[in-house]
C-alpha atoms as a PDB file:
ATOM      1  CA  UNK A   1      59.902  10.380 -24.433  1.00  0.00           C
ATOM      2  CA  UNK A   2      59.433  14.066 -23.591  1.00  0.00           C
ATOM      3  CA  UNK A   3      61.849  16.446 -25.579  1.00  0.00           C
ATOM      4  CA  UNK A   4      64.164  18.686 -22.923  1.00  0.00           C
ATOM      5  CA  UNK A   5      63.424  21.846 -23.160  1.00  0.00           C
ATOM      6  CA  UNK A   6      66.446  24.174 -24.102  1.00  0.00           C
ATOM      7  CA  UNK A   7      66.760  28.022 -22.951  1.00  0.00           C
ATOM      8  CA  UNK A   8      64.716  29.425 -26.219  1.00  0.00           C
ATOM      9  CA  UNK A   9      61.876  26.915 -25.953  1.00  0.00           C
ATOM     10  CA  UNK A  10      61.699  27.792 -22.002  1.00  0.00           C
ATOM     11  CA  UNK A  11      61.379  31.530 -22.789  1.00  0.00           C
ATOM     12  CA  UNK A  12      59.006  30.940 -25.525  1.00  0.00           C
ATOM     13  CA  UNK A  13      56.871  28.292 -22.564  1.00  0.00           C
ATOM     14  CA  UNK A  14      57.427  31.911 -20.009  1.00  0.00           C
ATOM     15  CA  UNK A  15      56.219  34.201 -22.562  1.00  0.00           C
ATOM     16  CA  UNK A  16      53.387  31.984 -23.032  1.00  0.00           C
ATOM     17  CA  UNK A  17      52.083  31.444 -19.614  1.00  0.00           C
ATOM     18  CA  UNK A  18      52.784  35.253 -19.670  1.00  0.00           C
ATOM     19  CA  UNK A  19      50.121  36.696 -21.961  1.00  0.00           C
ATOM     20  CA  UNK A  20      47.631  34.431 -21.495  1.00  0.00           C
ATOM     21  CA  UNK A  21      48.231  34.427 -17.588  1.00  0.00           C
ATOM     22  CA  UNK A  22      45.688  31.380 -16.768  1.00  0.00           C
ATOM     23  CA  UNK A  23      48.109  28.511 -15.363  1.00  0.00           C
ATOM     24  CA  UNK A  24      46.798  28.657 -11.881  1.00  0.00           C
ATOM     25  CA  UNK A  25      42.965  28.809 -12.278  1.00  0.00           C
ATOM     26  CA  UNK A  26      40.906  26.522 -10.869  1.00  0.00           C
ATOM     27  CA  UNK A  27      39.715  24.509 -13.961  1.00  0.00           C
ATOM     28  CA  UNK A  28      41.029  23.763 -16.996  1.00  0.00           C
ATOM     29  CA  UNK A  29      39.621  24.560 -20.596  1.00  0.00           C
ATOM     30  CA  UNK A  30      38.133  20.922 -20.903  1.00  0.00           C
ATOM     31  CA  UNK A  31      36.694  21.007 -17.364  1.00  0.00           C
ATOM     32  CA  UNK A  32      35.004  24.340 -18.523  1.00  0.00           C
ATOM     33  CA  UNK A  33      33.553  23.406 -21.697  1.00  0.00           C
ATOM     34  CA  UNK A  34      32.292  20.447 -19.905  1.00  0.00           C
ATOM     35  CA  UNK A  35      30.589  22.992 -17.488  1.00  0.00           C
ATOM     36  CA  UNK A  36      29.189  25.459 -20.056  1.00  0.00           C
ATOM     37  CA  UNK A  37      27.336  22.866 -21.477  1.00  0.00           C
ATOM     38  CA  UNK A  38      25.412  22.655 -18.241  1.00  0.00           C
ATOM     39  CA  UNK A  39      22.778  19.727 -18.516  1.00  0.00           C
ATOM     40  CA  UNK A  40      22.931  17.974 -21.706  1.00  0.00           C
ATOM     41  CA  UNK A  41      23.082  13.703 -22.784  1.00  0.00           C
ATOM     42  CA  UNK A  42      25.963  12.370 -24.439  1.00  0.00           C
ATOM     43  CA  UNK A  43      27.073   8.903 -25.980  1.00  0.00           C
ATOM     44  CA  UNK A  44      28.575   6.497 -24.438  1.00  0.00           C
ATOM     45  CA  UNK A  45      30.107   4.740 -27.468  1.00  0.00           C
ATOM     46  CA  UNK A  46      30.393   7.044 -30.241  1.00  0.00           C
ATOM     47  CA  UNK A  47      32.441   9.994 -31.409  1.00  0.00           C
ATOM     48  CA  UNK A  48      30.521  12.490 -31.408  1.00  0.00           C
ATOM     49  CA  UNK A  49      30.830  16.697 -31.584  1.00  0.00           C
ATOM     50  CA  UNK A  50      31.587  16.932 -27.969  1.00  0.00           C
ATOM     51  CA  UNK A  51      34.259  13.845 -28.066  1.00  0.00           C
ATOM     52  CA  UNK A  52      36.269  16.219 -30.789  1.00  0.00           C
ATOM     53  CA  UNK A  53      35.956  19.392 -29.656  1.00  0.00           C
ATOM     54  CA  UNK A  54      37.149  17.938 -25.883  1.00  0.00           C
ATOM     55  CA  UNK A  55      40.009  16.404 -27.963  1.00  0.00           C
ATOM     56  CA  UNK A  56      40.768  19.456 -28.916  1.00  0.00           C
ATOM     57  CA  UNK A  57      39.786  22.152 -26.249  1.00  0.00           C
ATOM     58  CA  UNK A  58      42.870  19.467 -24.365  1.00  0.00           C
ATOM     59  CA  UNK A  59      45.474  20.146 -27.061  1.00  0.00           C
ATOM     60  CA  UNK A  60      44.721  23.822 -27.018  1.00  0.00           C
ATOM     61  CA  UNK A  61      45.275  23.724 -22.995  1.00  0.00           C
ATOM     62  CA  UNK A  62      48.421  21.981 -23.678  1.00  0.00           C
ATOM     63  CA  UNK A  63      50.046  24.276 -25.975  1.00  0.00           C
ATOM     64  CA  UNK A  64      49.057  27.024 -24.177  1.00  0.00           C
ATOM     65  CA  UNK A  65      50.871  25.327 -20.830  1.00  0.00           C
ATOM     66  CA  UNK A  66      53.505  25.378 -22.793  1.00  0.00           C
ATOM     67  CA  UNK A  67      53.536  21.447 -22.712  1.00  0.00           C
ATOM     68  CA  UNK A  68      53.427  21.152 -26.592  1.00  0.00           C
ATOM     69  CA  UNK A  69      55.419  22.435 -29.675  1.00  0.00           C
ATOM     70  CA  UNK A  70      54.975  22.188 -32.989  1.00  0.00           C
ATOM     71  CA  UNK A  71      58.894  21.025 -34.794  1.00  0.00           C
ATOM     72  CA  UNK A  72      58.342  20.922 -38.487  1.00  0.00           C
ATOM     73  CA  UNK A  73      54.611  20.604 -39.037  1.00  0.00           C
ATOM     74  CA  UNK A  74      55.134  17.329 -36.003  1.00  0.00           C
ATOM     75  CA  UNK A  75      53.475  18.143 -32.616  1.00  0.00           C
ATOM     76  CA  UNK A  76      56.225  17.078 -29.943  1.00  0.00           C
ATOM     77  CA  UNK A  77      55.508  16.806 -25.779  1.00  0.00           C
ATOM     78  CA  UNK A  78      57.926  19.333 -24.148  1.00  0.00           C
ATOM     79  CA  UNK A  79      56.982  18.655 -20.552  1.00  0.00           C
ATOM     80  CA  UNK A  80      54.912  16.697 -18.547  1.00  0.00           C
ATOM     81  CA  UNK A  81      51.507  17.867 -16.865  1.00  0.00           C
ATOM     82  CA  UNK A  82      50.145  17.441 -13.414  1.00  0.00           C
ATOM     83  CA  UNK A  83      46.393  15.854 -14.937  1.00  0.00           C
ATOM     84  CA  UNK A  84      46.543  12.594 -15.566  1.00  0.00           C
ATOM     85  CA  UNK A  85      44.079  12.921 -18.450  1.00  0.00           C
ATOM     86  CA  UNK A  86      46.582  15.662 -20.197  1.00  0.00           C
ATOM     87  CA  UNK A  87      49.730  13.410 -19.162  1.00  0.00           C
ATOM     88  CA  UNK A  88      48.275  10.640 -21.103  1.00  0.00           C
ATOM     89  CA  UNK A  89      47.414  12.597 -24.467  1.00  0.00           C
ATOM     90  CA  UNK A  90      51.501  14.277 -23.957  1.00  0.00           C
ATOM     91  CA  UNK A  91      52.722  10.207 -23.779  1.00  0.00           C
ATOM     92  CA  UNK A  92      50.396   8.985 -26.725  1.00  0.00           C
ATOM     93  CA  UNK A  93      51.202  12.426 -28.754  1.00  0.00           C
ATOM     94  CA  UNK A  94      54.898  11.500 -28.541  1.00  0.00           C
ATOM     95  CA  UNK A  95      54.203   8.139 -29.535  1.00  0.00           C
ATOM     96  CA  UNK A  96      51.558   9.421 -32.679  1.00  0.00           C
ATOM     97  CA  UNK A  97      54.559  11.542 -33.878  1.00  0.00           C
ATOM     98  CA  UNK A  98      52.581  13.773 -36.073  1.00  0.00           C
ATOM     99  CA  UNK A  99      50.884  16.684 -37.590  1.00  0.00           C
ATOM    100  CA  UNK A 100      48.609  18.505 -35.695  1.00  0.00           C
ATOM    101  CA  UNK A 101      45.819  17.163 -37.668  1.00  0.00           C
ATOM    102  CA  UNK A 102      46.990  13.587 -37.289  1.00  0.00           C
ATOM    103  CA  UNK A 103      47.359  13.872 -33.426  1.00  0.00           C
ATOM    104  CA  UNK A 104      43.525  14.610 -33.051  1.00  0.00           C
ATOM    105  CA  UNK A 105      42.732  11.641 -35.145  1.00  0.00           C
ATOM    106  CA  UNK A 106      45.274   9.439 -33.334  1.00  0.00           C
ATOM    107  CA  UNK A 107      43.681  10.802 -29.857  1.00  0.00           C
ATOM    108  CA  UNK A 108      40.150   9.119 -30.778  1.00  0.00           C
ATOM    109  CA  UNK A 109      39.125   6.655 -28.165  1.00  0.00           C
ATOM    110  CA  UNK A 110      35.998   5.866 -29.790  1.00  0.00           C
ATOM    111  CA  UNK A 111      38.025   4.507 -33.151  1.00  0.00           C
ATOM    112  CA  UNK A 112      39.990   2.121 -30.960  1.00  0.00           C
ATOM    113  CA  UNK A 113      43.311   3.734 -32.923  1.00  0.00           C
ATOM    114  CA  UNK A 114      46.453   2.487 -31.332  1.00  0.00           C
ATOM    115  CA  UNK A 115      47.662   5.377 -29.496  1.00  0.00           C
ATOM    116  CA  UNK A 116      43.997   7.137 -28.678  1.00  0.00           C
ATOM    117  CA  UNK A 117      43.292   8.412 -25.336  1.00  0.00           C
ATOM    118  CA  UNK A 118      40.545   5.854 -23.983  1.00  0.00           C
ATOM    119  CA  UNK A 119      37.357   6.918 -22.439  1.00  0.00           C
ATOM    120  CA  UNK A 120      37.456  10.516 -22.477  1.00  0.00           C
ATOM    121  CA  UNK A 121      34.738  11.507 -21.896  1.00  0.00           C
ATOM    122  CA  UNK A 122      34.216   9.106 -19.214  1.00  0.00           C
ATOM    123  CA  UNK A 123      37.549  10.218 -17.895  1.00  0.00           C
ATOM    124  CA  UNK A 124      36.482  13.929 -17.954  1.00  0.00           C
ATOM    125  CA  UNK A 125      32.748  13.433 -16.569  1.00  0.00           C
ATOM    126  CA  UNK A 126      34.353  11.283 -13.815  1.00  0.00           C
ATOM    127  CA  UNK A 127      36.780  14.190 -12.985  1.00  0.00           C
ATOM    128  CA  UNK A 128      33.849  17.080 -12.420  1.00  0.00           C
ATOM    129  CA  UNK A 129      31.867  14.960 -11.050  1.00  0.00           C
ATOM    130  CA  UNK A 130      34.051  14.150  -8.398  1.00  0.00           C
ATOM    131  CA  UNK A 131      34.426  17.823  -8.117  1.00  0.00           C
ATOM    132  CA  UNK A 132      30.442  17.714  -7.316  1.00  0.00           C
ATOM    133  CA  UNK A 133      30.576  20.152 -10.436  1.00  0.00           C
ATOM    134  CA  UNK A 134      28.074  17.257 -11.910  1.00  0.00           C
ATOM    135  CA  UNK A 135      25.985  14.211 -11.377  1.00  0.00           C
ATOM    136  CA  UNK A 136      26.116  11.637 -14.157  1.00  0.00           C
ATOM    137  CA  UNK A 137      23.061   9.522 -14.919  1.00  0.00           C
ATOM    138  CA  UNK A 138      24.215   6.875 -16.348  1.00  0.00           C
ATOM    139  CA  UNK A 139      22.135   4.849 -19.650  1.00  0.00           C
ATOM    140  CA  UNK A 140      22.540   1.958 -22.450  1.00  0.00           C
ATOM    141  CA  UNK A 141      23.531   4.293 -24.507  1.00  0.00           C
ATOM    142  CA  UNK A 142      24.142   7.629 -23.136  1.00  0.00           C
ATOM    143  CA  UNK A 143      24.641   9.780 -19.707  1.00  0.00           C
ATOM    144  CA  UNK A 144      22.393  12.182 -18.907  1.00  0.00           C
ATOM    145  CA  UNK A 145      25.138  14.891 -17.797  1.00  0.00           C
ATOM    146  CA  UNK A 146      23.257  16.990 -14.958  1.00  0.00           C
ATOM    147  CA  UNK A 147      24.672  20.448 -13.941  1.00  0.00           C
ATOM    148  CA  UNK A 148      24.908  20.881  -9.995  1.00  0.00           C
ATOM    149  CA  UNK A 149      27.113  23.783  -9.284  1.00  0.00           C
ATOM    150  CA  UNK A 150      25.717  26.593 -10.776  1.00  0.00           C
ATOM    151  CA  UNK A 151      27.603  29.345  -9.179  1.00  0.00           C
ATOM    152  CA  UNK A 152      30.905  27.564 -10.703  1.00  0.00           C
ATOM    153  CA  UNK A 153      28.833  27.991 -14.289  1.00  0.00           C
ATOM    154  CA  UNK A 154      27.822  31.393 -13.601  1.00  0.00           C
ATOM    155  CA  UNK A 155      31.421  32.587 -13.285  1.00  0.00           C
ATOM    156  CA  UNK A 156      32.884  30.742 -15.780  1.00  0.00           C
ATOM    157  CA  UNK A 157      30.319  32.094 -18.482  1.00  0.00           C
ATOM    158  CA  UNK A 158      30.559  35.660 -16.871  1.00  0.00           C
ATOM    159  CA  UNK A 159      34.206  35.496 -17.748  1.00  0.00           C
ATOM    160  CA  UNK A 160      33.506  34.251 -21.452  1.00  0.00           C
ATOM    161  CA  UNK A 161      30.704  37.497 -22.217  1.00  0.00           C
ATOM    162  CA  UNK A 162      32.899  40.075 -20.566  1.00  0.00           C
ATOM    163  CA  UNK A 163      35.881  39.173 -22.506  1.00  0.00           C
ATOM    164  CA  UNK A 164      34.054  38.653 -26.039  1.00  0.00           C
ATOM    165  CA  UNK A 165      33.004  42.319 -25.083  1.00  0.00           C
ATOM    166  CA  UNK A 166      36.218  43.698 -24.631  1.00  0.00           C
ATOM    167  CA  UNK A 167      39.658  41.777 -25.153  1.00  0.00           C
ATOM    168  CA  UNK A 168      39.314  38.104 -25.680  1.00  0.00           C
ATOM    169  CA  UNK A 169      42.159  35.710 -24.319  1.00  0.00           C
ATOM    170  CA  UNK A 170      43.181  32.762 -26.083  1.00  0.00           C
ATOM    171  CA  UNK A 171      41.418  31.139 -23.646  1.00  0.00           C
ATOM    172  CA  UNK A 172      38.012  32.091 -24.510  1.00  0.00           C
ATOM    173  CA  UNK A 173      38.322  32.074 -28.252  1.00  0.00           C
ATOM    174  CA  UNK A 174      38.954  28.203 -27.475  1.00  0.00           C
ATOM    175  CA  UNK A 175      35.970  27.914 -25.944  1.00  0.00           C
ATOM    176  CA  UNK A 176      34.158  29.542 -28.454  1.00  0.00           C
ATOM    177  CA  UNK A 177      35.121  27.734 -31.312  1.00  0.00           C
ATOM    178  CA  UNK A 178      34.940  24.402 -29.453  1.00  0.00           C
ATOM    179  CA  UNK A 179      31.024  25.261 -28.585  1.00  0.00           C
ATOM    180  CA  UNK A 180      30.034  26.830 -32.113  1.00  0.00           C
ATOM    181  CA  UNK A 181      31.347  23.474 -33.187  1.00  0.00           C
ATOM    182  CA  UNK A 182      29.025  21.039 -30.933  1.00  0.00           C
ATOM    183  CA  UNK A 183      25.894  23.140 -31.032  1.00  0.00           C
ATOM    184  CA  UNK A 184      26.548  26.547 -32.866  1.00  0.00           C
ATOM    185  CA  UNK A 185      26.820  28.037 -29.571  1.00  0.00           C
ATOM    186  CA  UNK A 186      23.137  27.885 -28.047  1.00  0.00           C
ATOM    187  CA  UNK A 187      24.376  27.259 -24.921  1.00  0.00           C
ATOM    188  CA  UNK A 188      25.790  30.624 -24.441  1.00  0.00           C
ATOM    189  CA  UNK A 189      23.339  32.475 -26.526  1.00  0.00           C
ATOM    190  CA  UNK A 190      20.318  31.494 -25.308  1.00  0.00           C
ATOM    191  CA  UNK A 191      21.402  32.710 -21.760  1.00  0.00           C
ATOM    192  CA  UNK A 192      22.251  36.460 -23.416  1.00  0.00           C
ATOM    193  CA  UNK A 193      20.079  39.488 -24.009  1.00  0.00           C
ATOM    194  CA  UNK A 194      20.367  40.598 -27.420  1.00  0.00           C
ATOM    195  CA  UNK A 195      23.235  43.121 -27.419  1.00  0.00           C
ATOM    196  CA  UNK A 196      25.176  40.828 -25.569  1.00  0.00           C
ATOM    197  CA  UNK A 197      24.422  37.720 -27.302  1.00  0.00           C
ATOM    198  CA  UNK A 198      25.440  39.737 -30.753  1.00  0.00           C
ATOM    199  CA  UNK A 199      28.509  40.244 -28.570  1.00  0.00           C
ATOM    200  CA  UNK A 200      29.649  37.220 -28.171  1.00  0.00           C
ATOM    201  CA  UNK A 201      28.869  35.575 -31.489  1.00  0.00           C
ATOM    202  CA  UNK A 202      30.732  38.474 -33.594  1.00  0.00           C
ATOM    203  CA  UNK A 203      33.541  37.537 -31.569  1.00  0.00           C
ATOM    204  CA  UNK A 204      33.420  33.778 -32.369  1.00  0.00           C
ATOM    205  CA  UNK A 205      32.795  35.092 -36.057  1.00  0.00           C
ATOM    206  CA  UNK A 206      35.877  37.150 -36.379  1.00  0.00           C
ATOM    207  CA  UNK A 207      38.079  33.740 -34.749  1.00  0.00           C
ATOM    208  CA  UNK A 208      36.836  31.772 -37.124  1.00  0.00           C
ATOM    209  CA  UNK A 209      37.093  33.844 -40.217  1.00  0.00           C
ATOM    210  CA  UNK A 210      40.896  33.759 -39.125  1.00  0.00           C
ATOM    211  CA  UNK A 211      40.720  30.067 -38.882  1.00  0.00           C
ATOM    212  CA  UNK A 212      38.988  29.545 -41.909  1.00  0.00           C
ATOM    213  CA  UNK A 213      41.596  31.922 -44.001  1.00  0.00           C
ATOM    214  CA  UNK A 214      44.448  30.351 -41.948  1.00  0.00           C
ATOM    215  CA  UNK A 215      45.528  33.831 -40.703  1.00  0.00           C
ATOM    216  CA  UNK A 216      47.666  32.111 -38.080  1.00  0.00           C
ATOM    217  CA  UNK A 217      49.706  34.502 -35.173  1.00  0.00           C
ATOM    218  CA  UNK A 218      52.940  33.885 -34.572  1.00  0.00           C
ATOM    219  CA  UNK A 219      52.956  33.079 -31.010  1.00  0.00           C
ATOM    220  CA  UNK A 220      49.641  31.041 -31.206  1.00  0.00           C
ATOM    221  CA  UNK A 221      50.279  28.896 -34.290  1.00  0.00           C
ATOM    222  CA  UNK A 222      49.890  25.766 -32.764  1.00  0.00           C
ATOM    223  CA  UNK A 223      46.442  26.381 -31.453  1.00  0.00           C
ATOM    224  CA  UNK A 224      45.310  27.679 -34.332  1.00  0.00           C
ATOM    225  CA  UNK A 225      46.375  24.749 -36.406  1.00  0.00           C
ATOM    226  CA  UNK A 226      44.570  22.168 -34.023  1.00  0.00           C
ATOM    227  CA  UNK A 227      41.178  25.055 -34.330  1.00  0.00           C
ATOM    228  CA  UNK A 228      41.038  25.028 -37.910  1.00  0.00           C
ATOM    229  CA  UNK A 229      40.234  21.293 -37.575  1.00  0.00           C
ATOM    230  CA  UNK A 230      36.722  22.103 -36.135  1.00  0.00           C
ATOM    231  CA  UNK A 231      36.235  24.552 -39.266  1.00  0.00           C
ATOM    232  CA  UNK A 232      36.358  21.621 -41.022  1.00  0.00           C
ATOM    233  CA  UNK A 233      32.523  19.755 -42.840  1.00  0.00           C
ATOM    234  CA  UNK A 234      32.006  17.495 -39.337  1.00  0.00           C
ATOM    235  CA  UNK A 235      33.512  14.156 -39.636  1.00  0.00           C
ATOM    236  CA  UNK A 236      33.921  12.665 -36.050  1.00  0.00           C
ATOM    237  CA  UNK A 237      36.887  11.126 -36.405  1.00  0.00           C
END
């Protein structure tokens, strides 16, 4: 199911994990995205903003991991993962067999495609919350997603400004995009003064002016392919 990874794809998954040096932090980019949004409500049932840029803030993660590659415009699973959420999206992304564009469609839980990742959001709520990162209220037709753990917020956005100000990581530019996507970014904004706040949303300006010309690095191709798709006019599919 998974392809083996030969010597050049292993020193391509070590050069990875060495520039962007985040493999052994505490959360991972969907658990953080989940978090920056602090308190918010969010459908049960339908694909919404969020459910796509989850979708994929996940892919991003896994390329970074070095747990996807792209073979010929197809996304392949090199490895398995440790998550069980990211496990199941490296299984059903073998089984889509596609471009990177067709694996976030496939993904879609809320389309009931054949091989979509189910409950997502559930899946990811349910994971933080456990954490006691958040308490979920739950409705008929959406959660109320409460933020408990401040603190946790705090030093994940901290991280986000400082590096918009200086060098961003692949990391944050992910999380950038992913936000300016769901709400244009007022959840980071808002909590700026204004030189900051101009900060942070030239940087998300200058990724996506890459994304939107398809200016694509070498070594990061694969995220940028699945980050163009939230440059895209919004269809939640």
């Amino acid at each position: 199911m998974f392809m083996q990874t030969n010597k050049k794809t292993h020193e391509h998954t070590v050069a990875i994990q060495r520039n962007h040096g985040r493999n052994n932090e505490k959360y991972n980019l969907v658990e953080k995205l989940a978090i920056l949004l602090k308190t918010h409500k969010e459908s049960k049932y339908l694909c919404t903003a969020t459910s796509v840029a989850y979708r994929v803030a996940a892919l991003c993660d896994l390329a970074l991991g070095g747990h996807l590659m792209l073979s010929n415009n197809v996304v392949k699973s090199v490895k398995t993962h440790s998550n069980d959420i990211y496990n199941d999206m490296l299984i059903k992304i073998s089984q889509i067999n596609g471009s990177p564009s067709d694996v976030i469609k496939n993904l879609n839980g809320e389309k009931k495609k054949e091989n979509a990742v189910k409950n997502l959001k559930k899946k990811i709520y349910t994971d933080i919350e456990r954490k006691a990162l958040v308490k979920r209220h739950k409705g008929i037709v959406s959660n109320k997603i409460t933020l408990k753990d401040t603190n946790t917020w705090k030093e994940i956005f901290d991280q986000v400004v400082a590096e918009c100000c200086s060098t961003p990581t692949m990391h944050t530019k992910v999380l950038l995009i992913c936000l300016e996507y769901i709400n244009g970014m007022q959840d980071v904004l808002i909590q700026l003064p204004g030189e900051k706040a101009e900060a942070v949303s030239s940087c998300m300006m200058e990724v996506r002016e890459k994304l939107v010309k398809k200016e694509r690095p070498s070594e990061n191709v694969l995220i940028y392919l699945f980050l163009e798709y939230l440059c895209k006019k919004r269809i939640f599919i």
